[in-house]
Protein backbone atom coordinates (compact mmCIF):
# COMPACT_ATOMS: atom_id res chain seq x y z
CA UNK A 1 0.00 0.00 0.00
CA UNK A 2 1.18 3.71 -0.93
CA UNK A 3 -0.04 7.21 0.26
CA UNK A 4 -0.10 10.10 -1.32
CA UNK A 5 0.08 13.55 0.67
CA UNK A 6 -1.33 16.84 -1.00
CA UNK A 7 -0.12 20.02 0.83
CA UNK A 8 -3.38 21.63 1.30
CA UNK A 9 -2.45 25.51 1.05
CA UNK A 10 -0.68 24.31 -2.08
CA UNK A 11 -3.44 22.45 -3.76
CA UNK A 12 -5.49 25.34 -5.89
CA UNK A 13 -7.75 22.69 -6.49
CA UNK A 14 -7.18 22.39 -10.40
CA UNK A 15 -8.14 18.66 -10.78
CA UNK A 16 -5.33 17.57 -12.95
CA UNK A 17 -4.10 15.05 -10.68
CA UNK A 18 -7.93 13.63 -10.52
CA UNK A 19 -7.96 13.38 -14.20
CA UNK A 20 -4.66 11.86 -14.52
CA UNK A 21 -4.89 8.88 -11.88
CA UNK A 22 -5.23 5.71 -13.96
CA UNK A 23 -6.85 4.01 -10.62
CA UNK A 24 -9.40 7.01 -10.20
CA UNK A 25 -8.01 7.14 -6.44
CA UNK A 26 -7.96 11.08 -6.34
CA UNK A 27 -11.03 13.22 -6.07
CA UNK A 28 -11.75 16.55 -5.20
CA UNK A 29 -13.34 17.13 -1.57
CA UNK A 30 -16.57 18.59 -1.67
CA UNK A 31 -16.10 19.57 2.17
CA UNK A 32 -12.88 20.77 3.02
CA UNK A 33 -11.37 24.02 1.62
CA UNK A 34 -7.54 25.60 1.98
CA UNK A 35 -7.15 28.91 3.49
CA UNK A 36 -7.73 30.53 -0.07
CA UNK A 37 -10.71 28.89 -0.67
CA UNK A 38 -9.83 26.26 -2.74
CA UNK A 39 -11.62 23.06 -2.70
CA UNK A 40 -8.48 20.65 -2.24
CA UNK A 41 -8.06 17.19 -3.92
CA UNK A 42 -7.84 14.54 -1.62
CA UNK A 43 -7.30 10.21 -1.82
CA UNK A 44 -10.43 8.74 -1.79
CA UNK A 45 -8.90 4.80 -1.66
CA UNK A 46 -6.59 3.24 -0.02
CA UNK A 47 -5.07 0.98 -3.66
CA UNK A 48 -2.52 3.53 -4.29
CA UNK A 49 0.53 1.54 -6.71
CA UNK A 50 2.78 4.60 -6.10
CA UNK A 51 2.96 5.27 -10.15
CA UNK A 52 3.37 9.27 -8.62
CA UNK A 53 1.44 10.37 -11.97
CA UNK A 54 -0.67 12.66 -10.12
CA UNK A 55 2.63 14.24 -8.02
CA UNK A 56 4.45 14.40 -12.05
CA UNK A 57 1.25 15.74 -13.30
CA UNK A 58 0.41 19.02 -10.63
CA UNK A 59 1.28 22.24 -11.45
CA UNK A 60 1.63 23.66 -8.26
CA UNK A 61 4.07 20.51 -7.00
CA UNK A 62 1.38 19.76 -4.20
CA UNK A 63 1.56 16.04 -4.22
CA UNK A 64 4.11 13.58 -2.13
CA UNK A 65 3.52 10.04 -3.26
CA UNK A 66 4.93 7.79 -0.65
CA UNK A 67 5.84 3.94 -1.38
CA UNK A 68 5.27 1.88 1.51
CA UNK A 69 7.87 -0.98 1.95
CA UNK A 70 6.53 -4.52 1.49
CA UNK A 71 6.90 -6.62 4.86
């Protein structure tokens, strides 16, 4: 299993990274919002592969994929 952290006051809430996730993992929140307003995108599964499309994709370098280790 892999995470993927989006820096919230980064995030201007474009969508490319939603649009570019071949699982379909990413969404945008329809709840929480950055300090500029901004509805942020957020991981909406927990089947991230760690492919880090979404981090090479954003425009505002607001994505940190991490891969977890296999035990």
């Amino acid at each position: 299993m892999s995470t993927i952290y989006i820096d919230k006051e980064l995030c201007k809430g474009c969508a490319v990274c939603v649009s570019f996730c071949p699982l379909k993992l990413i969404n945008m929140s329809d709840h929480d919002v950055n300090a500029s307003g901004y509805a942020i995108a957020e991981m909406n599964s927990d089947s991230c592969t760690a492919c880090a499309i979404c981090a090479m994709m954003c425009p505002d370098s607001a994505i940190t994929v991490v891969k977890e280790d296999k035990k």
